[in-house]
PDB file of N, CA and C in Angstrom:
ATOM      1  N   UNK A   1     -43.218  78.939 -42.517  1.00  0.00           N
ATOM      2  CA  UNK A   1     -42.699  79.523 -41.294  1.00  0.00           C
ATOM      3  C   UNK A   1     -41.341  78.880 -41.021  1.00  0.00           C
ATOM      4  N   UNK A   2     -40.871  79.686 -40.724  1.00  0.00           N
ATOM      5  CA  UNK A   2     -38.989  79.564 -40.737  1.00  0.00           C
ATOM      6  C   UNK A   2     -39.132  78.979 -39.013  1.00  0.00           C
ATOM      7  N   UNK A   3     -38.601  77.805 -38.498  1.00  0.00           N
ATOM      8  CA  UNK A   3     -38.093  77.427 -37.407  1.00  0.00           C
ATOM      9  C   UNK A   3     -36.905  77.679 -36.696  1.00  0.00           C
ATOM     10  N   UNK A   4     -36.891  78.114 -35.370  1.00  0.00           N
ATOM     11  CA  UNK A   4     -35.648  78.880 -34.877  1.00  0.00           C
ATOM     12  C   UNK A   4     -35.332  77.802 -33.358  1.00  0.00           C
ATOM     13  N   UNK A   5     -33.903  77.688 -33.134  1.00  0.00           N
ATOM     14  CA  UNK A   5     -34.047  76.613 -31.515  1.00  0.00           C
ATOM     15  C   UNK A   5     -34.394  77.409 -30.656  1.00  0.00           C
ATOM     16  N   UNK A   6     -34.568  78.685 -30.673  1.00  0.00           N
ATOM     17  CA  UNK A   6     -34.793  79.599 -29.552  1.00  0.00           C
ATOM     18  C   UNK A   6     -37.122  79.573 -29.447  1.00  0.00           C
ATOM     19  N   UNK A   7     -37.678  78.916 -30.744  1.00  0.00           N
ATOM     20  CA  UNK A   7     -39.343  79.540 -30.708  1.00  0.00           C
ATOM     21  C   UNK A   7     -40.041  77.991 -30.157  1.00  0.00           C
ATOM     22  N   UNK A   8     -40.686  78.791 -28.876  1.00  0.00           N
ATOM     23  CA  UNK A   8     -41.353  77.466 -28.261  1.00  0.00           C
ATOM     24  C   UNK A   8     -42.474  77.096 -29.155  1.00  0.00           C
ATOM     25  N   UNK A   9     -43.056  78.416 -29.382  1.00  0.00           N
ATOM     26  CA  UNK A   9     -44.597  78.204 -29.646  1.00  0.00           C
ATOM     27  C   UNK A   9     -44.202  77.793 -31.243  1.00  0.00           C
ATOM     28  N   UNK A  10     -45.224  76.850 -31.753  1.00  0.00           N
ATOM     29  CA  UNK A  10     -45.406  76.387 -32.810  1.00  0.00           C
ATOM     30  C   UNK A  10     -45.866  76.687 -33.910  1.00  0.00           C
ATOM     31  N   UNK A  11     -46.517  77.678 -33.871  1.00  0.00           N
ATOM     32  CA  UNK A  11     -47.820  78.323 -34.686  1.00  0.00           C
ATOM     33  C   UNK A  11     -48.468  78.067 -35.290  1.00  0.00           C
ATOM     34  N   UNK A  12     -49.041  76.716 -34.689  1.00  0.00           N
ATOM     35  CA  UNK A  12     -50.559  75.870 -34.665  1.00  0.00           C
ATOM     36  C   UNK A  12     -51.518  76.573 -34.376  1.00  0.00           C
ATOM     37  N   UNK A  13     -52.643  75.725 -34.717  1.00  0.00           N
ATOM     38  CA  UNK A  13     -54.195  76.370 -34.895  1.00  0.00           C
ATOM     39  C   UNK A  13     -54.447  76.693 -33.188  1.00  0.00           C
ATOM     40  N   UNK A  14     -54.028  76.086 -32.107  1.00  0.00           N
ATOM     41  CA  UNK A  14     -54.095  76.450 -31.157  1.00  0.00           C
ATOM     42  C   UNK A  14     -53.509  77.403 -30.503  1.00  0.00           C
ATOM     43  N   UNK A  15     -52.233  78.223 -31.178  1.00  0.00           N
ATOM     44  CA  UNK A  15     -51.286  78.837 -30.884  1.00  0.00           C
ATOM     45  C   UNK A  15     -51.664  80.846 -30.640  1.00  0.00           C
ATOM     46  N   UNK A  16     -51.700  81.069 -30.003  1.00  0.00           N
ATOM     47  CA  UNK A  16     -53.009  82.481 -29.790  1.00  0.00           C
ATOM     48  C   UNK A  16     -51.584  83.978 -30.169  1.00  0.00           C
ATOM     49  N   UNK A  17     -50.618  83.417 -30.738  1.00  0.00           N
ATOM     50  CA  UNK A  17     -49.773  84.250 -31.725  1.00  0.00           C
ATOM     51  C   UNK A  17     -48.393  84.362 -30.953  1.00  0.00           C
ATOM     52  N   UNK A  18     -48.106  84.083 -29.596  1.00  0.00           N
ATOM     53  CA  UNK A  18     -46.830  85.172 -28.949  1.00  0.00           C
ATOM     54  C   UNK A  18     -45.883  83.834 -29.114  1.00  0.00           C
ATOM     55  N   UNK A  19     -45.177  84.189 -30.219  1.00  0.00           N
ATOM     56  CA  UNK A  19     -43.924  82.982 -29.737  1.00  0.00           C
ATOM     57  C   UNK A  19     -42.691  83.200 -28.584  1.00  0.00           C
ATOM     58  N   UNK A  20     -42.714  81.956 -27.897  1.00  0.00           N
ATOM     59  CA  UNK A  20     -42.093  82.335 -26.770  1.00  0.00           C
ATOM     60  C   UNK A  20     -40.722  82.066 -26.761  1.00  0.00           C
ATOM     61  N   UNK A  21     -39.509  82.788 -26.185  1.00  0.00           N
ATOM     62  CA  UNK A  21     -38.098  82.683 -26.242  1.00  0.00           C
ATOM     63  C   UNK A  21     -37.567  81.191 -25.077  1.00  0.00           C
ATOM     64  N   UNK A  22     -37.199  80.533 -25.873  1.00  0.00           N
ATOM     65  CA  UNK A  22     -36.111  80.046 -24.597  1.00  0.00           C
ATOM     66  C   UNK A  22     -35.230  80.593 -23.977  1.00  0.00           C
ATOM     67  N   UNK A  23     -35.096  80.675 -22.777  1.00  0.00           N
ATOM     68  CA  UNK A  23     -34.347  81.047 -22.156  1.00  0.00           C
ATOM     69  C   UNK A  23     -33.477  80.464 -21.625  1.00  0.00           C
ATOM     70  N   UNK A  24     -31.727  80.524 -21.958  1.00  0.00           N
ATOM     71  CA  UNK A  24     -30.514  79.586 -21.429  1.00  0.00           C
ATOM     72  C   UNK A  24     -30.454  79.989 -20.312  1.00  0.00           C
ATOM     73  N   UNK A  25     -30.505  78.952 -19.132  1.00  0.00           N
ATOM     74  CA  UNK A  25     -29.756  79.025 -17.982  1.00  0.00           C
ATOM     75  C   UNK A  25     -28.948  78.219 -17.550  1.00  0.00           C
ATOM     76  N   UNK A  26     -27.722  79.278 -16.982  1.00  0.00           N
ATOM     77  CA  UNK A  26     -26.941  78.392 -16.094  1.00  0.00           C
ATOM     78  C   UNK A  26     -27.157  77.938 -14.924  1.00  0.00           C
ATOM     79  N   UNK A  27     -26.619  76.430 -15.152  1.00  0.00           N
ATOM     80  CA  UNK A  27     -26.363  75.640 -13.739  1.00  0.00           C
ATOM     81  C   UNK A  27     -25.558  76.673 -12.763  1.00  0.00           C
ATOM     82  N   UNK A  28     -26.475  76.489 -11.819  1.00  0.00           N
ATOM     83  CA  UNK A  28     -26.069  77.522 -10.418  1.00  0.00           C
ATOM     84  C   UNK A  28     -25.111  76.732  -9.994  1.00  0.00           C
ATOM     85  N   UNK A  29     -23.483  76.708  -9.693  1.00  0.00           N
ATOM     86  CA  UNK A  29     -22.276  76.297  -9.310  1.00  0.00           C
ATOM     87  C   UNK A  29     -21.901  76.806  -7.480  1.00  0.00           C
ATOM     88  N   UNK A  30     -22.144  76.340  -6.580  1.00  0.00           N
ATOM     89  CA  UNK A  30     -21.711  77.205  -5.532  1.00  0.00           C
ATOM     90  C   UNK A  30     -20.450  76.422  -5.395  1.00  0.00           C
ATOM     91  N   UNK A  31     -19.701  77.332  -4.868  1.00  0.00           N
ATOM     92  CA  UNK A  31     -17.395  77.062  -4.251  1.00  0.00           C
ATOM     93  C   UNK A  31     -17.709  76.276  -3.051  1.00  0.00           C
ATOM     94  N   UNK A  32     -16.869  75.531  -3.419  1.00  0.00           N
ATOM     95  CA  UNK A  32     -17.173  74.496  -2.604  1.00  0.00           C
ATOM     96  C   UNK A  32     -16.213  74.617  -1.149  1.00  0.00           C
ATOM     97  N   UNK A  33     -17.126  74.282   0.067  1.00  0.00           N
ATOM     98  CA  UNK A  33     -17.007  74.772   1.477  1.00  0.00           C
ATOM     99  C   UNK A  33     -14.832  75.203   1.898  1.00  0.00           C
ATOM    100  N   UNK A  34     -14.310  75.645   2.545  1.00  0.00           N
ATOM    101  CA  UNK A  34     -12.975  76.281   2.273  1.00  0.00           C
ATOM    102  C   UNK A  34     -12.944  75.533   3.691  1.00  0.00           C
ATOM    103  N   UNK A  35     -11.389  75.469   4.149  1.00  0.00           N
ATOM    104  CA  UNK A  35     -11.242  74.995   5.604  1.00  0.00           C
ATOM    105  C   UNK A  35      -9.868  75.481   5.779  1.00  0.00           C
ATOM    106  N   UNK A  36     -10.080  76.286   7.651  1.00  0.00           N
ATOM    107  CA  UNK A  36      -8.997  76.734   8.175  1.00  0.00           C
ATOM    108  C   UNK A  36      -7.964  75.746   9.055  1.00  0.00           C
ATOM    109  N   UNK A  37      -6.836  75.784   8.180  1.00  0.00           N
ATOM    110  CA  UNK A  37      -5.884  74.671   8.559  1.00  0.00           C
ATOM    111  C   UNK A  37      -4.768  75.075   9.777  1.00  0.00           C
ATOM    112  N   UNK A  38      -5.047  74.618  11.202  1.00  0.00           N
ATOM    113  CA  UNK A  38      -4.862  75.762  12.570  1.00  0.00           C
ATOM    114  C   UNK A  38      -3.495  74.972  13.045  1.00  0.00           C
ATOM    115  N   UNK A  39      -2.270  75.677  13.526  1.00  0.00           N
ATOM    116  CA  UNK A  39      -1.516  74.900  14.242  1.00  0.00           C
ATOM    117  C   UNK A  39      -1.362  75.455  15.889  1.00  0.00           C
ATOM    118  N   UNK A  40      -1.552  74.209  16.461  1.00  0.00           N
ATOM    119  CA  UNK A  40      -2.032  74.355  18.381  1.00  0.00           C
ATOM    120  C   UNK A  40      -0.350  74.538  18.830  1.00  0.00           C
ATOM    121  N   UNK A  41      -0.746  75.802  19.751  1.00  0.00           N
ATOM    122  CA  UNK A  41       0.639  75.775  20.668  1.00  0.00           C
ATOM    123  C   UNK A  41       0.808  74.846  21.940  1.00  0.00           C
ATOM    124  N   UNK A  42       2.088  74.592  21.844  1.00  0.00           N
ATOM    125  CA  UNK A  42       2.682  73.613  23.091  1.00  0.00           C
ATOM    126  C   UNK A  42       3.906  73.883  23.696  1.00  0.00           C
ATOM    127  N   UNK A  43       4.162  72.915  24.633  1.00  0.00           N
ATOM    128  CA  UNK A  43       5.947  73.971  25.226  1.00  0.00           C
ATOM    129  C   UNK A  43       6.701  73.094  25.087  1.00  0.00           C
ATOM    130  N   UNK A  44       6.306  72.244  23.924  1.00  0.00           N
ATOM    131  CA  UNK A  44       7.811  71.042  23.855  1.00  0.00           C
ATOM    132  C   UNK A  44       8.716  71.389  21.832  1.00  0.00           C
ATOM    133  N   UNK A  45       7.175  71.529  20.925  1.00  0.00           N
ATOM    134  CA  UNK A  45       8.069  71.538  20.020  1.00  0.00           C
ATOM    135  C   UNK A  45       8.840  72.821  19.608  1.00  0.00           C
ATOM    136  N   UNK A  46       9.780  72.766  18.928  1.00  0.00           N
ATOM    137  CA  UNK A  46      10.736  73.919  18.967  1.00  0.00           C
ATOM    138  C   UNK A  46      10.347  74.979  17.792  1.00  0.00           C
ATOM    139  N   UNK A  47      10.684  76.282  18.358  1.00  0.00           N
ATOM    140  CA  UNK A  47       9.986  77.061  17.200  1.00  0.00           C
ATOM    141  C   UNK A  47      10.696  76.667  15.852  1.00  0.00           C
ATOM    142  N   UNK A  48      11.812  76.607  15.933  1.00  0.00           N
ATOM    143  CA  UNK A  48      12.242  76.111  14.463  1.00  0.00           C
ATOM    144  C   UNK A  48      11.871  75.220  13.554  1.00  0.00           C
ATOM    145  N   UNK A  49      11.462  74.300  14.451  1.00  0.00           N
ATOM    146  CA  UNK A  49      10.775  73.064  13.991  1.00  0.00           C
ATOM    147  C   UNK A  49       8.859  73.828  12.864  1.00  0.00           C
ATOM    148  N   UNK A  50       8.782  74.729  13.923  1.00  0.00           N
ATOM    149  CA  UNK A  50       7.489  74.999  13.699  1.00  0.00           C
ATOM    150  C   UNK A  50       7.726  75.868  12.396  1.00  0.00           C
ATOM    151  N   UNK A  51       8.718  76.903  12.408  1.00  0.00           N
ATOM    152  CA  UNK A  51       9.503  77.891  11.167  1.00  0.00           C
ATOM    153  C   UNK A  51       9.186  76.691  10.195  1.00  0.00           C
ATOM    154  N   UNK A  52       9.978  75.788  10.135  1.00  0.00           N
ATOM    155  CA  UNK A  52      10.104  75.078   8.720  1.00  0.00           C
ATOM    156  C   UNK A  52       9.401  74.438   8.038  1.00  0.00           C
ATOM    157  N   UNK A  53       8.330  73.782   9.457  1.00  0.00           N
ATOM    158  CA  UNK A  53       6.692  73.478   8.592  1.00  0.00           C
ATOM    159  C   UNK A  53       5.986  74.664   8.306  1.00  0.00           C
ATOM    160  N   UNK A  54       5.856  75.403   8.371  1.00  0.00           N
ATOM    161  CA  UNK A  54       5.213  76.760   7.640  1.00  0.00           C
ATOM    162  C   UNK A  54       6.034  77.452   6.558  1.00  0.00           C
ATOM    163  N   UNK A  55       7.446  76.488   6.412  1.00  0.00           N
ATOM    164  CA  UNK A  55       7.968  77.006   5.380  1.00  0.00           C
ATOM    165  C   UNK A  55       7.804  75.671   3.963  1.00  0.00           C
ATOM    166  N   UNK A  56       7.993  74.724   4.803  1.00  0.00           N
ATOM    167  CA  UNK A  56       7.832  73.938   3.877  1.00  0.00           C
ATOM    168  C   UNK A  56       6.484  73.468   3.210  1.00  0.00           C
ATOM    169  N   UNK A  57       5.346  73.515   4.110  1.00  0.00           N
ATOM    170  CA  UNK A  57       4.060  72.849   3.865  1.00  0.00           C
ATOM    171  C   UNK A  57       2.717  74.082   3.521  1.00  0.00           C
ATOM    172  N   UNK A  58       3.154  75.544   3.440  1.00  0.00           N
ATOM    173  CA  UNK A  58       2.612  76.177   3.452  1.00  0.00           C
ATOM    174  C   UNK A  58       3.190  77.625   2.547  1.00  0.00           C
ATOM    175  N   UNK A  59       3.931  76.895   2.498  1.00  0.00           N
ATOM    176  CA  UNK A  59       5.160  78.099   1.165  1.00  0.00           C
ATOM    177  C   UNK A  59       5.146  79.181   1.864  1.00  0.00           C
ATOM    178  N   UNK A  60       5.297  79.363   3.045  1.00  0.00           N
ATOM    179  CA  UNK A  60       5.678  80.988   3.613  1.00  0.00           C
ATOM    180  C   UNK A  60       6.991  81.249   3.445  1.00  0.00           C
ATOM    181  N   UNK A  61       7.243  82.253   3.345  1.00  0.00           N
ATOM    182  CA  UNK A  61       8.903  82.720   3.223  1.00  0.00           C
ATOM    183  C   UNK A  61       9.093  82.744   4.914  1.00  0.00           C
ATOM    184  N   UNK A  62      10.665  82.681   4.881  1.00  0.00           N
ATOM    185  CA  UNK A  62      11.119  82.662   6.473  1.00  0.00           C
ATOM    186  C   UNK A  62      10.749  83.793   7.431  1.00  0.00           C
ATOM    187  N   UNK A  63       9.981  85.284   7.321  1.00  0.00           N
ATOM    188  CA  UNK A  63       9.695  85.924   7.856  1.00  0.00           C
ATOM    189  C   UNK A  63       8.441  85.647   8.197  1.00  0.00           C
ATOM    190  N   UNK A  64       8.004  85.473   7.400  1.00  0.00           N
ATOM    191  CA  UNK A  64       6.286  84.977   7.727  1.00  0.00           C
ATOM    192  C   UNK A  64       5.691  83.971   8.554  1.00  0.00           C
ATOM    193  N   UNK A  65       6.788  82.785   7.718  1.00  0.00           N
ATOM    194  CA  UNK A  65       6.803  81.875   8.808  1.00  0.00           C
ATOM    195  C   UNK A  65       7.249  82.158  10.436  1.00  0.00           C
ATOM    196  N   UNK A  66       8.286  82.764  10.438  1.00  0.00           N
ATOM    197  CA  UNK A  66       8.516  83.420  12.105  1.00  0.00           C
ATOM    198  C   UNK A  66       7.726  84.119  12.563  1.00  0.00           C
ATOM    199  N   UNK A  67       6.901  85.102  11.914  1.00  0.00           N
ATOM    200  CA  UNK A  67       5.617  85.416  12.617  1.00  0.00           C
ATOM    201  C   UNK A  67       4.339  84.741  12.711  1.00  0.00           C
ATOM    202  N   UNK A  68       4.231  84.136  11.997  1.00  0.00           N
ATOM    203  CA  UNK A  68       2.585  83.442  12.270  1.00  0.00           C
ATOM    204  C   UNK A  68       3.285  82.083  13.472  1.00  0.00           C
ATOM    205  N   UNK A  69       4.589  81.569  13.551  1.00  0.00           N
ATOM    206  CA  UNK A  69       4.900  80.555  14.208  1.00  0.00           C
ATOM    207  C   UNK A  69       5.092  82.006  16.118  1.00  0.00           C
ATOM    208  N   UNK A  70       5.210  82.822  15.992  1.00  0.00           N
ATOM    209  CA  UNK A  70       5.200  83.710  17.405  1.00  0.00           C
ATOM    210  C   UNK A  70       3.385  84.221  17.702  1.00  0.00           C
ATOM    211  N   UNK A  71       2.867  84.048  16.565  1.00  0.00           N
ATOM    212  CA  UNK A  71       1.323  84.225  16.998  1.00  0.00           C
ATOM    213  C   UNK A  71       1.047  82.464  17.941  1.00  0.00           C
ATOM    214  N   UNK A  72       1.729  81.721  17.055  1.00  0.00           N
ATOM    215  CA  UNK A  72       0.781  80.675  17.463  1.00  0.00           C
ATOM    216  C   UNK A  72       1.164  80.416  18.726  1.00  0.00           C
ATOM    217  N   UNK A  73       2.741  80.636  19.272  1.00  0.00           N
ATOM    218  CA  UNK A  73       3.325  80.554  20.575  1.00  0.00           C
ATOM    219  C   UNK A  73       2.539  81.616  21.574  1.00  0.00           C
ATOM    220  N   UNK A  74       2.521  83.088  21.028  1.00  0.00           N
ATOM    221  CA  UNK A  74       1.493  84.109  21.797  1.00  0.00           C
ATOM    222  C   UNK A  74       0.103  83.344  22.091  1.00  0.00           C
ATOM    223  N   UNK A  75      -0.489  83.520  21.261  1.00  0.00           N
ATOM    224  CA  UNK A  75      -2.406  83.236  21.161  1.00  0.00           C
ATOM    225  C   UNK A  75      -2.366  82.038  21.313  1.00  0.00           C
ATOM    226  N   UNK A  76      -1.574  80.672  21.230  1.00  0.00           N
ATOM    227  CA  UNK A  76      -1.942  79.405  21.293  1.00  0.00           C
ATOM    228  C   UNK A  76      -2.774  78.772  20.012  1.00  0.00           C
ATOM    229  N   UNK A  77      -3.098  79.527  19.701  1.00  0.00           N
ATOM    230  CA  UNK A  77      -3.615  79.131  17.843  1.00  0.00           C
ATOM    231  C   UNK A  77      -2.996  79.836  16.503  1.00  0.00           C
ATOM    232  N   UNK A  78      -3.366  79.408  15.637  1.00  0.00           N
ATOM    233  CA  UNK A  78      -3.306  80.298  14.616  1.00  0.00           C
ATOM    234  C   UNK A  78      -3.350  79.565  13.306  1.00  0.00           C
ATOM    235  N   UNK A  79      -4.005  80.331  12.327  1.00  0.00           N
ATOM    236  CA  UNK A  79      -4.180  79.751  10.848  1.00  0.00           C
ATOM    237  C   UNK A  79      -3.264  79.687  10.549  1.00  0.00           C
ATOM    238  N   UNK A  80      -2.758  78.509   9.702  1.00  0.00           N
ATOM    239  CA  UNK A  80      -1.940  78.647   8.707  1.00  0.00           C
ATOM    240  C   UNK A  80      -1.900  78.636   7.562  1.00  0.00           C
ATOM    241  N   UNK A  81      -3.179  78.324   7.065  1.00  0.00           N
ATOM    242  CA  UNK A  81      -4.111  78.526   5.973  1.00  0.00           C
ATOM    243  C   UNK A  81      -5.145  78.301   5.480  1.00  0.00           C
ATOM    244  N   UNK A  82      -5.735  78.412   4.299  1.00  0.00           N
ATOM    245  CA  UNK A  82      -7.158  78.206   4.268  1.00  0.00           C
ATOM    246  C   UNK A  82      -7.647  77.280   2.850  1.00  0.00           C
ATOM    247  N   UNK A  83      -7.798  76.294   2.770  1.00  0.00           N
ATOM    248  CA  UNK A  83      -7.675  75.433   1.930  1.00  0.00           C
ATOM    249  C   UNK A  83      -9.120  74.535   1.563  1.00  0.00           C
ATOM    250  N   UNK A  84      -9.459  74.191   0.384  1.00  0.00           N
ATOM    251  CA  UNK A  84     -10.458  73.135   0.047  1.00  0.00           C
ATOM    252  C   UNK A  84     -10.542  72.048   1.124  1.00  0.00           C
ATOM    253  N   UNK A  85     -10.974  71.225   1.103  1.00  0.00           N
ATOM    254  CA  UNK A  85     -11.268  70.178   2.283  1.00  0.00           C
ATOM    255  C   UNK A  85     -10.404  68.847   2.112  1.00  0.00           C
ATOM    256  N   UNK A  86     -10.088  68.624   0.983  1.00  0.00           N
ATOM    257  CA  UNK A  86      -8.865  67.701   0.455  1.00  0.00           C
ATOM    258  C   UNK A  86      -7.331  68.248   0.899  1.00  0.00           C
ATOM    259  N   UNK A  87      -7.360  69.214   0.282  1.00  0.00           N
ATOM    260  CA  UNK A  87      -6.107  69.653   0.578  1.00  0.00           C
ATOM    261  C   UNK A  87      -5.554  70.620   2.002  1.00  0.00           C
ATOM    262  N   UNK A  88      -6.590  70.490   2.529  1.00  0.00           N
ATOM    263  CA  UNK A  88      -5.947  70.808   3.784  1.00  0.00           C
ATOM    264  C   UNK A  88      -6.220  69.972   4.843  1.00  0.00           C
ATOM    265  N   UNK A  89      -6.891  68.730   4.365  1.00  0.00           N
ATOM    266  CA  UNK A  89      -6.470  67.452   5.221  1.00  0.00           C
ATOM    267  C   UNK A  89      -5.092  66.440   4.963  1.00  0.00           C
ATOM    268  N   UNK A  90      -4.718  67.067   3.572  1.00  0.00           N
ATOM    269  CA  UNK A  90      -3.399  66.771   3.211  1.00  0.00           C
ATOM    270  C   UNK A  90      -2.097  67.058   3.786  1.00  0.00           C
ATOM    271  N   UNK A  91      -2.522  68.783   3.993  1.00  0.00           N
ATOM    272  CA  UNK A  91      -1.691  69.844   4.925  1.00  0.00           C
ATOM    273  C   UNK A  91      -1.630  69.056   6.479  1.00  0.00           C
ATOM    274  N   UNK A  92      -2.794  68.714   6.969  1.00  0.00           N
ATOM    275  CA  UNK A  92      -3.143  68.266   8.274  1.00  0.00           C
ATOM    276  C   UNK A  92      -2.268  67.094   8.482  1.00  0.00           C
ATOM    277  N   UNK A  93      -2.042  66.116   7.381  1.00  0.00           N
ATOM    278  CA  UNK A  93      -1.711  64.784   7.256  1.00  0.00           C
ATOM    279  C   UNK A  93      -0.112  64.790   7.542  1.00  0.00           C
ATOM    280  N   UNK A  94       0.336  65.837   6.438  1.00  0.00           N
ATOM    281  CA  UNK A  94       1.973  66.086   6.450  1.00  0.00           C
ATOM    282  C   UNK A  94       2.246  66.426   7.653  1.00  0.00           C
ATOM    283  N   UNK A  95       1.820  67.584   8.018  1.00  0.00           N
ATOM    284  CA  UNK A  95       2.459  68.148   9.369  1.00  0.00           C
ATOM    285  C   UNK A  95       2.197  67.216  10.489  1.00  0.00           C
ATOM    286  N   UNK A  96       1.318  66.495  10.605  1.00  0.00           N
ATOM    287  CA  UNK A  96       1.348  65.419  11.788  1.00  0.00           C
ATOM    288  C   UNK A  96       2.050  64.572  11.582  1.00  0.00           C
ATOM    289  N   UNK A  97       2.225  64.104  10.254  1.00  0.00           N
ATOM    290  CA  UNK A  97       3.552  63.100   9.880  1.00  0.00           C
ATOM    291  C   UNK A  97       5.129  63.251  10.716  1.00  0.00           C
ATOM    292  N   UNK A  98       5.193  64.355  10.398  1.00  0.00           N
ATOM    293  CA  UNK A  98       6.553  65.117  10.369  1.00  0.00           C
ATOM    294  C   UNK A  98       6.467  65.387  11.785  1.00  0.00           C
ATOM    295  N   UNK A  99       5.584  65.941  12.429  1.00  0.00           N
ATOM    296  CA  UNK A  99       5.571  65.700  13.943  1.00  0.00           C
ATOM    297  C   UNK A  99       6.346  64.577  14.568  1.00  0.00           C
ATOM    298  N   UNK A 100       5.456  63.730  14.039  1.00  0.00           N
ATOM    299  CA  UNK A 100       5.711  62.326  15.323  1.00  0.00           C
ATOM    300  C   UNK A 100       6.696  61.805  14.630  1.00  0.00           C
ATOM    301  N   UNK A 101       7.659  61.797  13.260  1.00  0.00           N
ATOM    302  CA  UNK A 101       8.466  61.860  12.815  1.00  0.00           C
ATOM    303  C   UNK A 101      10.146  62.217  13.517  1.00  0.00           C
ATOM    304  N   UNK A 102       9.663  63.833  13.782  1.00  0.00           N
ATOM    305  CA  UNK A 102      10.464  63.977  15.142  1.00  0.00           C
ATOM    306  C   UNK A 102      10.511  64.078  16.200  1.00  0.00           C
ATOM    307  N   UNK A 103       9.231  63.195  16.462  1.00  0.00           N
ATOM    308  CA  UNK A 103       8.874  63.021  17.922  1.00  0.00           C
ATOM    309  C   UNK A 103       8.656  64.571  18.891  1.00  0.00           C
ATOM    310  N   UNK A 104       7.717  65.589  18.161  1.00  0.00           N
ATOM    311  CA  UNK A 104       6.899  66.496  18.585  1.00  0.00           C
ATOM    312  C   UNK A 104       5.737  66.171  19.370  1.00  0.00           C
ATOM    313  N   UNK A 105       5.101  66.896  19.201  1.00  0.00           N
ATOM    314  CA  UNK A 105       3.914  66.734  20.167  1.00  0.00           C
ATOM    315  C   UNK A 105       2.891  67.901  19.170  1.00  0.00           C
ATOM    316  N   UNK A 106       3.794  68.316  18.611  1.00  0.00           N
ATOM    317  CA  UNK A 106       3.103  69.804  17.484  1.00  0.00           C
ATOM    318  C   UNK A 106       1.349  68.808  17.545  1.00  0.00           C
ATOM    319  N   UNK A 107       0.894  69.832  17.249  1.00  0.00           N
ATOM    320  CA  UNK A 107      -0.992  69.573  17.043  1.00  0.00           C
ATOM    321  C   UNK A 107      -1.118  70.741  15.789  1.00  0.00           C
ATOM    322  N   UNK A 108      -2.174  69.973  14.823  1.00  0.00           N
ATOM    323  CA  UNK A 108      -2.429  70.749  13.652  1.00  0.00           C
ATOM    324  C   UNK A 108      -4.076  70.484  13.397  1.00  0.00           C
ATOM    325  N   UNK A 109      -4.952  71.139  13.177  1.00  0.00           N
ATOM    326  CA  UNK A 109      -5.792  70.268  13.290  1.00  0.00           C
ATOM    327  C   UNK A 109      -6.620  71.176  11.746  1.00  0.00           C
ATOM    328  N   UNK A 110      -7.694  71.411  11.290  1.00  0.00           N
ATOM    329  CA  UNK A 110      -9.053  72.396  10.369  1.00  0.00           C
ATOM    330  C   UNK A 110     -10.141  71.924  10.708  1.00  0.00           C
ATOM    331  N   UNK A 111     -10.716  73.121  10.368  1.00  0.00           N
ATOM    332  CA  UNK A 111     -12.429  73.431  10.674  1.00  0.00           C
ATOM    333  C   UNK A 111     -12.966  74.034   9.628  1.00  0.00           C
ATOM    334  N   UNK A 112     -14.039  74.262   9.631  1.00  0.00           N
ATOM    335  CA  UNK A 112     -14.663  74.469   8.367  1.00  0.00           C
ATOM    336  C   UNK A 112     -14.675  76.363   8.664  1.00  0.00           C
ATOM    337  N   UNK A 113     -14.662  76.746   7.592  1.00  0.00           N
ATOM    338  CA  UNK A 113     -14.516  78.104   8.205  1.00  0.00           C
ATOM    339  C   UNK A 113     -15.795  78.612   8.298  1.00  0.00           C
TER     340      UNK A 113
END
């Protein structure tokens, strides 16, 4: 009897004939949790200020950045993106840097989405 890595059964005297297949499975992988990286409106830092961290820390082009920076002045919130949990405490890290840097008051904060 020819041996295969796939035949459980052995085909011993105990063996009642059905050789059985292994079956490969994959390790179940779930994506690991995402986080929304939010910048808080205030009435001191300047929208420009706010333009250039969404240009610089978030790669928006200058239009984009002027609109999501007039949502966040409108609504008082707004995403600025949505990132792994490392890297958008990184995002979180810079832009508060650069805040108190120039002596803003800007607020940036993420949540888990």
């Amino acid at each position: 009897m020819t041996t295969s890595p796939f035949i459980l059964s052995s085909g011993g005297p105990d063996d009642d004939g059905d050789a059985g297949l292994a079956v490969a499975t994959k390790p179940k992988t779930k994506r690991p949790p995402m986080y929304k990286v939010l910048l808080l409106n205030d009435d001191f830092t300047p929208m420009e200020f706010v333009v250039m961290v969404l240009e610089r820390f978030f790669g928006l082009n200058h239009s984009q950045a002027f609109e999501l920076m007039l949502t966040v002045h409108k609504k008082g919130l707004a995403v600025a993106g949505v990132f792994s949990y490392e890297i958008a405490e990184t995002k979180v890290t810079q832009v508060m840097q650069l805040a108190r840097e120039h002596q803003h008051p800007l607020q940036c904060t993420m949540e888990k989405e």
